[in-house]
Protein backbone atom coordinates (compact mmCIF):
# COMPACT_ATOMS: atom_id res chain seq x y z
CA UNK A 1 5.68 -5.39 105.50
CA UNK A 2 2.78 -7.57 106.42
CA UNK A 3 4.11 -10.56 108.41
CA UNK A 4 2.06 -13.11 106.60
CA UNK A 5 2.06 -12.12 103.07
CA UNK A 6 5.79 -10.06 102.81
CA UNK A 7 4.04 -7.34 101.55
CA UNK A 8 3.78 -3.26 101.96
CA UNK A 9 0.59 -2.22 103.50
CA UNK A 10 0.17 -0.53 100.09
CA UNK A 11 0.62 -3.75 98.16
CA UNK A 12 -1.60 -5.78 100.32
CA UNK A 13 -4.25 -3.72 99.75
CA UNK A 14 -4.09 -3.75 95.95
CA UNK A 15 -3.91 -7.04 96.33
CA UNK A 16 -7.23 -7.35 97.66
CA UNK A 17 -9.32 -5.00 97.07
CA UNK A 18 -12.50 -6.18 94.83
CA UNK A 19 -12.01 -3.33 92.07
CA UNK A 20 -8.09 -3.54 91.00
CA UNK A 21 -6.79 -0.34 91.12
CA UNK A 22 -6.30 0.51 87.33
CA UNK A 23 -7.75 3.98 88.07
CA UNK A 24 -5.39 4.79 90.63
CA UNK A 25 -2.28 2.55 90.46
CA UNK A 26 -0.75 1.66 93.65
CA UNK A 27 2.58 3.66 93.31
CA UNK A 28 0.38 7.04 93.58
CA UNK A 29 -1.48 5.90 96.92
CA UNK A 30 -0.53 7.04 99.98
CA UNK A 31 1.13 4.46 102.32
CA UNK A 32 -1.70 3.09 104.20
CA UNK A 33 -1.46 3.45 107.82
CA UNK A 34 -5.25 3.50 108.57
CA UNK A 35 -8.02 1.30 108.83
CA UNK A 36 -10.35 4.78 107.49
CA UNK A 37 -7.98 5.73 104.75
CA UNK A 38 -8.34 2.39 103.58
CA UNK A 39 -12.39 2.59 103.29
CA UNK A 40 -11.94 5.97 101.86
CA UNK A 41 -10.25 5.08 98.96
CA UNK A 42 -12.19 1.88 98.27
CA UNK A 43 -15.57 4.10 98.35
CA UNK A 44 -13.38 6.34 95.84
CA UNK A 45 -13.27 3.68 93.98
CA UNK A 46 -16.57 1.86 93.76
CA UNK A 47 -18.43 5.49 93.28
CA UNK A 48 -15.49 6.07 89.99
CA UNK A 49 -16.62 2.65 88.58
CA UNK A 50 -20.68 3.02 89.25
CA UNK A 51 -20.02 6.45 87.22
CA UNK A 52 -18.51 4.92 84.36
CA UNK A 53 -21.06 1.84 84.11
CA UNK A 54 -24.00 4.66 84.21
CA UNK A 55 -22.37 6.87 81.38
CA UNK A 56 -22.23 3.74 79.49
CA UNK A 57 -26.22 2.81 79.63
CA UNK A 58 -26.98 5.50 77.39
CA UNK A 59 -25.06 4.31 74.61
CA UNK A 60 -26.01 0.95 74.69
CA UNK A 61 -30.25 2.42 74.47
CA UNK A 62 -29.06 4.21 71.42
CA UNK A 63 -27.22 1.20 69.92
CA UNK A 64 -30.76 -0.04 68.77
CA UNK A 65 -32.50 0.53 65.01
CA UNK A 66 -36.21 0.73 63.65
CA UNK A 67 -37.02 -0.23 60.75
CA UNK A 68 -40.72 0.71 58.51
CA UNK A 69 -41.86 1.01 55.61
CA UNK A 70 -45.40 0.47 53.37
CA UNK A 71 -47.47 -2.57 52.41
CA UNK A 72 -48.64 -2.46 48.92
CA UNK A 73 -50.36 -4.60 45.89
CA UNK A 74 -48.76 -4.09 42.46
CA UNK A 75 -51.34 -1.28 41.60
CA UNK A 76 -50.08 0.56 44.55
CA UNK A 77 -52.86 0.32 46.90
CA UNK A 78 -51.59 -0.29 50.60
CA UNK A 79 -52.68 -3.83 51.78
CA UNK A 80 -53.38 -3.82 55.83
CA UNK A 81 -53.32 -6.79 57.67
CA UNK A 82 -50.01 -7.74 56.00
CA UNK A 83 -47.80 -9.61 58.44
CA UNK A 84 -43.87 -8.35 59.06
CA UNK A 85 -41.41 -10.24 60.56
CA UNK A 86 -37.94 -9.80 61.46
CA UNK A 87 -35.55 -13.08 61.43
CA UNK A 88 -31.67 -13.09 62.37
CA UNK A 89 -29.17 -14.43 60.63
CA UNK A 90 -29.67 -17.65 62.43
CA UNK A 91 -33.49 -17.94 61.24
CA UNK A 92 -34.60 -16.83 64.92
CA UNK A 93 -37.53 -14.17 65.09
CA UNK A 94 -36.59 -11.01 66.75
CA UNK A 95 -39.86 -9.14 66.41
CA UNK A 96 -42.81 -8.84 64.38
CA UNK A 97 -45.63 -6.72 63.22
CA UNK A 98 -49.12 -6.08 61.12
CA UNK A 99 -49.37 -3.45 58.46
CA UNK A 100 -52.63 -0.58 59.33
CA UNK A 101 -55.30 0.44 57.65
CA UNK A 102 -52.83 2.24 55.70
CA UNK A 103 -50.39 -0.23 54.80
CA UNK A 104 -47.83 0.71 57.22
CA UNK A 105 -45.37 -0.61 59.39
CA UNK A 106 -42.82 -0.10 62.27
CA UNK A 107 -40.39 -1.87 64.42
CA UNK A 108 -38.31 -0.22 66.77
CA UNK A 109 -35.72 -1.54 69.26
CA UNK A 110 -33.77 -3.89 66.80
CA UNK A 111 -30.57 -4.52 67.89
CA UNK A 112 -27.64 -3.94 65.20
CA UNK A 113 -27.48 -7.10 63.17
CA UNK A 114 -28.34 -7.92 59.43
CA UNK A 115 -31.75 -9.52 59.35
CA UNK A 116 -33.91 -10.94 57.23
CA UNK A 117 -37.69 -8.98 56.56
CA UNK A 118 -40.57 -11.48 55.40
CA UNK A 119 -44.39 -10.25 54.67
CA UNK A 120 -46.98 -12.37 54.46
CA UNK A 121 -50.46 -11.79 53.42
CA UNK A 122 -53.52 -13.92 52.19
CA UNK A 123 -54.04 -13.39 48.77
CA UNK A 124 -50.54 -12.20 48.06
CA UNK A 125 -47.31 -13.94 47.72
CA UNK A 126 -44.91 -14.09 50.56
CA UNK A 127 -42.12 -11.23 49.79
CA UNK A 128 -38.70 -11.09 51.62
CA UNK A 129 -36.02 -8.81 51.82
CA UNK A 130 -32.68 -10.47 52.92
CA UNK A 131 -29.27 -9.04 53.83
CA UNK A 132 -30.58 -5.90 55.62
CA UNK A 133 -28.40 -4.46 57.74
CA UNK A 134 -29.46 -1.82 60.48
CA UNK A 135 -26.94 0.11 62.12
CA UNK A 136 -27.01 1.93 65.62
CA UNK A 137 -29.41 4.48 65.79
CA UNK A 138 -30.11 4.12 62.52
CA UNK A 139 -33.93 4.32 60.58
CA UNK A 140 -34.34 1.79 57.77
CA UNK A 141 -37.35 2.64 55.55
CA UNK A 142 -37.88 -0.99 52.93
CA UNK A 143 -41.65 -1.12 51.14
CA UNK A 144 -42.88 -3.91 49.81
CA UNK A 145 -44.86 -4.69 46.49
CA UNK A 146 -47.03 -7.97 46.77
CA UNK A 147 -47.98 -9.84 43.43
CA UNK A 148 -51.23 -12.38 43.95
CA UNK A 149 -50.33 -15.64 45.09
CA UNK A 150 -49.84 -17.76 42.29
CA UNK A 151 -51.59 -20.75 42.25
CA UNK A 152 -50.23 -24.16 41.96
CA UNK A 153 -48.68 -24.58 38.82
CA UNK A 154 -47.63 -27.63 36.31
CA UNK A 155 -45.09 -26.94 33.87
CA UNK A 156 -45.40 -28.75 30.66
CA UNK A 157 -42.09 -30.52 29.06
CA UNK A 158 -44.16 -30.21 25.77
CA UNK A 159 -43.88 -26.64 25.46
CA UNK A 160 -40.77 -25.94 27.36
CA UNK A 161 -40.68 -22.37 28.98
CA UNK A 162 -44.30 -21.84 28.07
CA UNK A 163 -46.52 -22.61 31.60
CA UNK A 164 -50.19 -22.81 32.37
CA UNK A 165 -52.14 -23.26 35.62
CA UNK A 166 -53.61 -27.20 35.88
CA UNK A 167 -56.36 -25.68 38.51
CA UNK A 168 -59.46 -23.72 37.50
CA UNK A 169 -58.66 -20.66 39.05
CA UNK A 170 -58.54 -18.69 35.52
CA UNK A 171 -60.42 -15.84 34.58
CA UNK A 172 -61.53 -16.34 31.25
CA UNK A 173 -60.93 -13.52 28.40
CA UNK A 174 -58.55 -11.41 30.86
CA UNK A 175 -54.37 -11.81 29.83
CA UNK A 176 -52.00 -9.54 32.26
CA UNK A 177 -48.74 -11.51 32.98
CA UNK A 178 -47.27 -13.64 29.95
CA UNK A 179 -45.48 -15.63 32.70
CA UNK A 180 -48.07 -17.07 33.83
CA UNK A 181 -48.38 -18.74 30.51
CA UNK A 182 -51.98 -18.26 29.58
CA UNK A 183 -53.19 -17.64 33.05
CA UNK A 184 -53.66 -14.35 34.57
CA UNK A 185 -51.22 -13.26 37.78
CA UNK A 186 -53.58 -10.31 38.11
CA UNK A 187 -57.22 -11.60 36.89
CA UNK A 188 -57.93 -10.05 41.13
CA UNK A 189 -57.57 -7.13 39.46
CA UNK A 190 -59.44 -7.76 36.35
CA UNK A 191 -62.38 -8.93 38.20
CA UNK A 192 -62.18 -5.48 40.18
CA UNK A 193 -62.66 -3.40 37.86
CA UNK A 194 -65.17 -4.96 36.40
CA UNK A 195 -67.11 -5.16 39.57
CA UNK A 196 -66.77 -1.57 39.92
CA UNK A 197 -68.06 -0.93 36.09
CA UNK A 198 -71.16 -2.66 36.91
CA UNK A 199 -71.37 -1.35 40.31
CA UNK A 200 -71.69 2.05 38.92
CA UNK A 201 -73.47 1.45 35.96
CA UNK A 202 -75.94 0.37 37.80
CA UNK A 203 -75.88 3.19 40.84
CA UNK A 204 -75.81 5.42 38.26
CA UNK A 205 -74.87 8.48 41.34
CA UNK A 206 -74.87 10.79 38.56
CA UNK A 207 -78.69 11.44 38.51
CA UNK A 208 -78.29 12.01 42.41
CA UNK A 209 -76.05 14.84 41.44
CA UNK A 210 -78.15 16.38 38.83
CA UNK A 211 -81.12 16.51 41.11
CA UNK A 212 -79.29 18.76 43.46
CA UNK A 213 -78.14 20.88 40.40
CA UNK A 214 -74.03 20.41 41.14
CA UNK A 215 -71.61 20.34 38.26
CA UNK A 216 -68.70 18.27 40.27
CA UNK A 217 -68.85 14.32 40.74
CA UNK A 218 -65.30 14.70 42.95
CA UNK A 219 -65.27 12.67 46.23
CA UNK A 220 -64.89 16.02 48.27
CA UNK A 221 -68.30 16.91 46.57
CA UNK A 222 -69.81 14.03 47.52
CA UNK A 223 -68.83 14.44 51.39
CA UNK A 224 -70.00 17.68 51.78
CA UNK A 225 -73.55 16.52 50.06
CA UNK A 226 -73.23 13.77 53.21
CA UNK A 227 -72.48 16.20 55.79
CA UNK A 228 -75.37 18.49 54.78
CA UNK A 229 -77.61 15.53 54.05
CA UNK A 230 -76.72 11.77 55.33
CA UNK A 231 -78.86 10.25 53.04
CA UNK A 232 -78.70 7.06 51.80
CA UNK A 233 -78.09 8.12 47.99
CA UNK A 234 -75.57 10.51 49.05
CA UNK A 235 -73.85 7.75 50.95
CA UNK A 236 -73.86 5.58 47.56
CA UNK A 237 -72.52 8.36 45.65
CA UNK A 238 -69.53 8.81 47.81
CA UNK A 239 -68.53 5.61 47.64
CA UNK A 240 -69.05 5.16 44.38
CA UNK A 241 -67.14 8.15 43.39
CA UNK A 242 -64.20 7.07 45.69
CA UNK A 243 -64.52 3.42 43.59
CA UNK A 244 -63.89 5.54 40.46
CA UNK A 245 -61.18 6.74 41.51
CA UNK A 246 -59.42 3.52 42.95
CA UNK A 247 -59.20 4.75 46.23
CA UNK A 248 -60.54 1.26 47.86
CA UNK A 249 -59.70 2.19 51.32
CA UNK A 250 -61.19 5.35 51.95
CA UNK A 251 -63.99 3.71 49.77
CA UNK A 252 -64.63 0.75 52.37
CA UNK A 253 -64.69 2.97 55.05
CA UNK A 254 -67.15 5.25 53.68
CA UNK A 255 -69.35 2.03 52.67
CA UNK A 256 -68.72 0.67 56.35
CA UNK A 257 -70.31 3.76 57.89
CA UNK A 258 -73.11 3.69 55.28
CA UNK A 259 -74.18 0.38 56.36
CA UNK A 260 -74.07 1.16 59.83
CA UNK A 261 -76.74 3.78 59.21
CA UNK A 262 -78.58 1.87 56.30
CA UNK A 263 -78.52 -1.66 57.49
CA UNK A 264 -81.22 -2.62 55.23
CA UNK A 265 -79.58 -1.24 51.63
CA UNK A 266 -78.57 -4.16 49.41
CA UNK A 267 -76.53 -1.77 47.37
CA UNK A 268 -74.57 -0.12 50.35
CA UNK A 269 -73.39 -3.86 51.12
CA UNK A 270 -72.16 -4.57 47.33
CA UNK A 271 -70.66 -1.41 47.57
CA UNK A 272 -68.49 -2.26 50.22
CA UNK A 273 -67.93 -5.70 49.53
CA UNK A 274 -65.95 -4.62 45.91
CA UNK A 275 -64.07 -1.82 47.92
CA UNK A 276 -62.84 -4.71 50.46
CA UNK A 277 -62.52 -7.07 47.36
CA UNK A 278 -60.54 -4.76 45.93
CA UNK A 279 -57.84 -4.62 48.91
CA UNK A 280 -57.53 -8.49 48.69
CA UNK A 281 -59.50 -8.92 51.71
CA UNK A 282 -61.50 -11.67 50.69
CA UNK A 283 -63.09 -13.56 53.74
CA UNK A 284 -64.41 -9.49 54.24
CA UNK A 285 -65.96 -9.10 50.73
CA UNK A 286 -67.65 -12.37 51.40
CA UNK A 287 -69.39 -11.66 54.05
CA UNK A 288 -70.46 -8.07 52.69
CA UNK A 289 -71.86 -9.86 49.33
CA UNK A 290 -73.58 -12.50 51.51
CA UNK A 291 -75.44 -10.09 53.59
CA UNK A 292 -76.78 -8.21 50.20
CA UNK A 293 -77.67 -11.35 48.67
CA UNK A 294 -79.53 -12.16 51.87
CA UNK A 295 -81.51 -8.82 51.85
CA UNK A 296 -81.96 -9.03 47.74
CA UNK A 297 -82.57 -12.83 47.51
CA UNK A 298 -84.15 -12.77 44.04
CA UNK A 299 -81.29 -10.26 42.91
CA UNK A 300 -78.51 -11.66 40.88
CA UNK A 301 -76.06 -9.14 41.19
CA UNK A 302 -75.29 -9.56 44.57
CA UNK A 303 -74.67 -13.69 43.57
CA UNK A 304 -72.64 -13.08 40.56
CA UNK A 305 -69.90 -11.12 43.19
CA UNK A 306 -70.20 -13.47 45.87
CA UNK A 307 -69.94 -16.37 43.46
CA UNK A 308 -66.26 -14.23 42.61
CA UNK A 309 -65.11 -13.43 45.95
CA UNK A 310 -65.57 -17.41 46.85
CA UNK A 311 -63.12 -18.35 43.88
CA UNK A 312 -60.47 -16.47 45.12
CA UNK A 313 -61.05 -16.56 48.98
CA UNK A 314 -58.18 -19.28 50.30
CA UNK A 315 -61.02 -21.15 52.36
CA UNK A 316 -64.13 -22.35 51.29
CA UNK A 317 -66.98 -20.55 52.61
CA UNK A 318 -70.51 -22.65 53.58
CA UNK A 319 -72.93 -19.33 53.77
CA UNK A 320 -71.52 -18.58 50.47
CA UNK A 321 -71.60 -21.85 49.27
CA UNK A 322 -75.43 -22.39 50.71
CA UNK A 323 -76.90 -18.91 49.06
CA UNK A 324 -75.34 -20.15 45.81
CA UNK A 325 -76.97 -23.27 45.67
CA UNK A 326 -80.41 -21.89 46.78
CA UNK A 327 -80.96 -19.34 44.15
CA UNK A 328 -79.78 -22.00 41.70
CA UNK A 329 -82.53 -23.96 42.87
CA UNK A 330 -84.73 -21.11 42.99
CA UNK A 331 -83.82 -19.79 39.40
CA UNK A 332 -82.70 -23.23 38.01
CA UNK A 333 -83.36 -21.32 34.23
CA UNK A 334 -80.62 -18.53 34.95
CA UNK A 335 -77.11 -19.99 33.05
CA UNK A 336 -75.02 -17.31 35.31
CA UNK A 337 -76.40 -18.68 38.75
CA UNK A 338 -76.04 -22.34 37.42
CA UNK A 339 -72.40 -21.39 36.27
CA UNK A 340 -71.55 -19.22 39.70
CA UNK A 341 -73.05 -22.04 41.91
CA UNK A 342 -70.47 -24.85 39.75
CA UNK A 343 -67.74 -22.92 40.62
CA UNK A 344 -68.53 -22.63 44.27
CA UNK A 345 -68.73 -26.28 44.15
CA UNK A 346 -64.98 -26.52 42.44
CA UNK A 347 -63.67 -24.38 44.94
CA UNK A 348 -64.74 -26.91 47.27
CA UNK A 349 -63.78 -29.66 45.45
CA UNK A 350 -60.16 -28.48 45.82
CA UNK A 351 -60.11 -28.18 49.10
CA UNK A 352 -61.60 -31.65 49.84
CA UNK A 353 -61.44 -33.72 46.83
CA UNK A 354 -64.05 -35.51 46.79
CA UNK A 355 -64.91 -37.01 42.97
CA UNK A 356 -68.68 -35.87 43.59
CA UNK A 357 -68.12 -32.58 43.85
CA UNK A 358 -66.15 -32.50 40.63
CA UNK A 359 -69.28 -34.19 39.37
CA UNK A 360 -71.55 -31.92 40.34
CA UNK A 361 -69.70 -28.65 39.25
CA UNK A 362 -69.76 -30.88 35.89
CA UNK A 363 -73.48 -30.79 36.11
CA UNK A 364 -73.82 -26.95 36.39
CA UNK A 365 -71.99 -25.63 33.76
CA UNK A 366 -73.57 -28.50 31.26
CA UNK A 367 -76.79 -26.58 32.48
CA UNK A 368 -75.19 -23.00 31.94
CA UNK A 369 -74.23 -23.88 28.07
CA UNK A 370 -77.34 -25.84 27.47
CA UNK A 371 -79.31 -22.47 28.73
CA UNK A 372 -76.97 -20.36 27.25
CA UNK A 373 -75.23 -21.71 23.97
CA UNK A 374 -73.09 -18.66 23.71
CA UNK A 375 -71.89 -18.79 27.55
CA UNK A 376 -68.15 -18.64 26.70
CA UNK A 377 -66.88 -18.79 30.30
CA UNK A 378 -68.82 -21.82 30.90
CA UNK A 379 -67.86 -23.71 27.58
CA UNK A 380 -64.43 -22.75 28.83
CA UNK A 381 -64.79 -24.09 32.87
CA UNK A 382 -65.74 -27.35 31.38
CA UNK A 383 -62.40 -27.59 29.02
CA UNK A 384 -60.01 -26.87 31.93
CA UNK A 385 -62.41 -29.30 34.25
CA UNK A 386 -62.43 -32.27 31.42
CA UNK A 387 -58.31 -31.58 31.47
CA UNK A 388 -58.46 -32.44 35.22
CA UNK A 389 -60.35 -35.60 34.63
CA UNK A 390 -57.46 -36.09 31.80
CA UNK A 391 -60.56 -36.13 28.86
CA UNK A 392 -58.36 -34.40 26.13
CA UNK A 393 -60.76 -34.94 23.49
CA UNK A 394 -63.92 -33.84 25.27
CA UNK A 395 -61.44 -30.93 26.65
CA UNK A 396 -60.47 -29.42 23.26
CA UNK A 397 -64.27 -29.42 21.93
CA UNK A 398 -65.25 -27.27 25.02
CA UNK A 399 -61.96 -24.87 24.31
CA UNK A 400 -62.87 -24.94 20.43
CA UNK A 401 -66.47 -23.92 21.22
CA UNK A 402 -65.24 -21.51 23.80
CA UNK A 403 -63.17 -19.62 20.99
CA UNK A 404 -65.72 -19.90 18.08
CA UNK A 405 -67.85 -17.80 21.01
CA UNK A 406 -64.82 -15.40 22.13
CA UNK A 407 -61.55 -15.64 19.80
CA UNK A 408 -59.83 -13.57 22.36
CA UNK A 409 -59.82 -15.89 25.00
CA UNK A 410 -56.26 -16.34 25.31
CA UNK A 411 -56.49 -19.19 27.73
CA UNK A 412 -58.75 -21.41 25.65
CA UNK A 413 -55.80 -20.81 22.75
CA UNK A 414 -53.38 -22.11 25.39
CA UNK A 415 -55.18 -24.87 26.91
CA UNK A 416 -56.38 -26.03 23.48
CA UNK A 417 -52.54 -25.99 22.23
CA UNK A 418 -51.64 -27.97 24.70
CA UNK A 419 -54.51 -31.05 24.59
CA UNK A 420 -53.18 -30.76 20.91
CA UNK A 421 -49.59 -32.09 21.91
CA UNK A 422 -51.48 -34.58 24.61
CA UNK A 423 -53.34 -36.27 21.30
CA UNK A 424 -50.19 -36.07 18.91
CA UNK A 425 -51.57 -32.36 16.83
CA UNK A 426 -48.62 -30.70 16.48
CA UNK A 427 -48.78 -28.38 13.78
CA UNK A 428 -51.90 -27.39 15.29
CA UNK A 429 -50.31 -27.02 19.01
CA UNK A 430 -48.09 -24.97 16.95
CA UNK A 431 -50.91 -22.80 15.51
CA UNK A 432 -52.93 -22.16 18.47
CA UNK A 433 -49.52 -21.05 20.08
CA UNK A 434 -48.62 -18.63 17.89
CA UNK A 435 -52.66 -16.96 18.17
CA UNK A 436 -51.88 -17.45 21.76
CA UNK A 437 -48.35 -15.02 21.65
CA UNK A 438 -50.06 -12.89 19.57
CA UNK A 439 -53.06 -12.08 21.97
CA UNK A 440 -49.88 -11.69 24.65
CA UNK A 441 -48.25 -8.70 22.85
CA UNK A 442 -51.44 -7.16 21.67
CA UNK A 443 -52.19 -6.37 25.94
């Protein structure tokens, strides 16, 4: 017994050792008698409980998850530069990621949780996934589709579920999504492929491949013609070929290393700006359309695109804006560069609003209809800008003239309805709606 505590020798030292003894209970311990039993069986001990904390380290490395997936616009192309991140369930961000060149993502090391998976990319509306729970060791795989960023919208009590856009950003004579109500959710894509039309109508690659006496216009063609012969034509007819086929990616890089060699081709440029156009990447395409329009200055092609990627880009841009107005002023008798330089100045008016700027993109497209009678778009960019100055009146003769010129332009139909109800027309608001639906379920 110890003297001070009225305990065994046996008990005292379960008692105090540091680890308690659950591994080897005191009743199986020989009496201790000796300071070097004692140390013995402590170091028995310690080593038993190091063993178990080390076996237990691999388990908690393999507790984590990973999650990936793929980026993607509603066509299915993959969209790069789309931002991932991962929130917990108490809105805290636990890791985050960009999407490459292919659309792709991956996160590794996530602890097992439920989370929360937000992407984010300009052009596109923000997509989440919520609720997603990743277990131990476990691989999620979640894509994402992105739909274009819909612009800021005013619902009218007049027409109930029906909706229209109160900015400009329409693209006349193009109807994809009835939702948006005589807009179009996917005029980007529109706009496109009619870049790409004109683009090879007038590369025309074709000839290129009849001169070298070849059957095949595939892609694969076209790369071999490159490798044997890095010309600039063959370089144009590459690209080109993989713009036919949709296949904007490979396109832009094939464009990128065109221009690299060909710093000087106009076309090489416009080529690459519609393949990075084409991905969304706006701010890109702008700067690829400014430098053709820079080495073509008396070309309008290059203007008409630039004037198209500056609509849609989220920030004005003052190169664009400044080679816009200067071939206006230099070709003050062309209606399309006196329409795409008014539009470059609404795009700025919307970011600064300021009532001169309104004014002046006023001023353009009066000069694009009084040059071209028949301009449709521009009869139509002066209805929707007369709405924002709240002129009804001077609003529906622009849409009226607009249709007269293109009776398929669903918007005009829409917008027209609606200045209708403003000025007390119903049973015309009711007419031009029902032309409207019917131009819906025709697409």
């Amino acid at each position: 017994m110890s003297p001070q505590y009225g305990l065994t020798q046996c008990e005292f030292f379960c008692e105090n050792t540091s680890v308690r003894s659950k591994y080897w209970p005191c009743k199986s311990l020989i009496p201790v008698h000796h300071r070097f039993a004692r140390v013995m069986v402590g170091a028995l001990i310690a080593i038993f409980a190091l063993a178990s904390a080390c076996s237990a380290e691999p388990s908690a490395q393999t507790a984590n998850a990973s999650v990936e997936g793929v980026v993607q616009n509603a066509e299915g192309v993959p969209l790069p530069g789309a931002s991932i991140t991962v929130r917990n369930q108490k809105g805290e961000v636990i890791a985050s990621t960009t999407t490459d060149s292919r659309g792709t993502y991956r996160i590794a090391l996530v602890a097992e949780g439920v989370y929360e998976i937000e992407v984010q990319r300009d052009g596109y509306a923000n997509a989440s996934r919520s609720g997603v729970t990743l277990r131990a060791a476990s691989q999620q795989k979640i894509d994402f589709r992105l739909t274009p960023s819909p612009e800021s919208a005013l619902h009218a009590d007049a027409l109930g579920k029906v909706r229209f856009y109160q900015n400009s950003d329409f693209q006349a004579g193009e109807l994809e999504d009835p939702s948006a109500g005589g807009g179009y959710s996917n005029s980007a894509a529109r706009q496109s492929a009619r870049m790409v039309n004109e683009y090879l109508t007038s590369t025309r690659p074709s000839d290129v491949l009849q001169k070298q006496g070849s059957k095949s216009t595939t892609a694969h063609d076209w790369a071999q013609a490159v490798e044997k012969d890095p010309a600039e034509a063959n370089f144009k007819a590459w690209g080109s070929s993989l713009l036919a086929a949709r296949n904007f990616i490979a396109a832009s890089q094939v464009f990128q290393h065109a221009v690299s060699r060909y710093p000087a081709s106009a076309d090489l440029f416009i080529g690459l700006g519609i393949s990075l156009y084409s991905q969304g990447r706006y701010d890109k395409a702008l700067k690829a359309f400014s430098q053709a329009a820079q080495l073509r200055p008396d070309d309008p092609r290059p203007y008409t695109f630039l004037a198209e990627a500056a609509r849609v880009s989220k920030h004005p841009d003052a190169q664009a804006e400044e080679l816009l107005r200067r071939f206006a002023a230099t070709h003050p008798q062309n209606p399309q560069a006196r329409y795409d330089y008014g539009l470059c100045l609404w795009k700025d008016y919307e970011a600064r609003r300021e009532p001169s700027l309104l004014d002046r993109a006023e001023s353009e497209f009066k000069a694009a209809t009084a040059l071209d009678p028949n301009f449709a778009d521009a009869h139509f960019r002066l209805g929707l800008l007369f709405d924002q100055q709240a002129k009804p009146d001077a609003a529906i003769k622009e849409y009226q003239q607009a249709i007269h010129l293109s009776p398929d332009l669903a918007t005009a139909h829409y917008r027209l309805a609606q200045d209708y109800l403003r000025t007390g027309r119903k049973q015309e608001a009711e007419t031009e709606i029902e032309i409207y639906e019917g131009l819906r379920h025709r697409r």
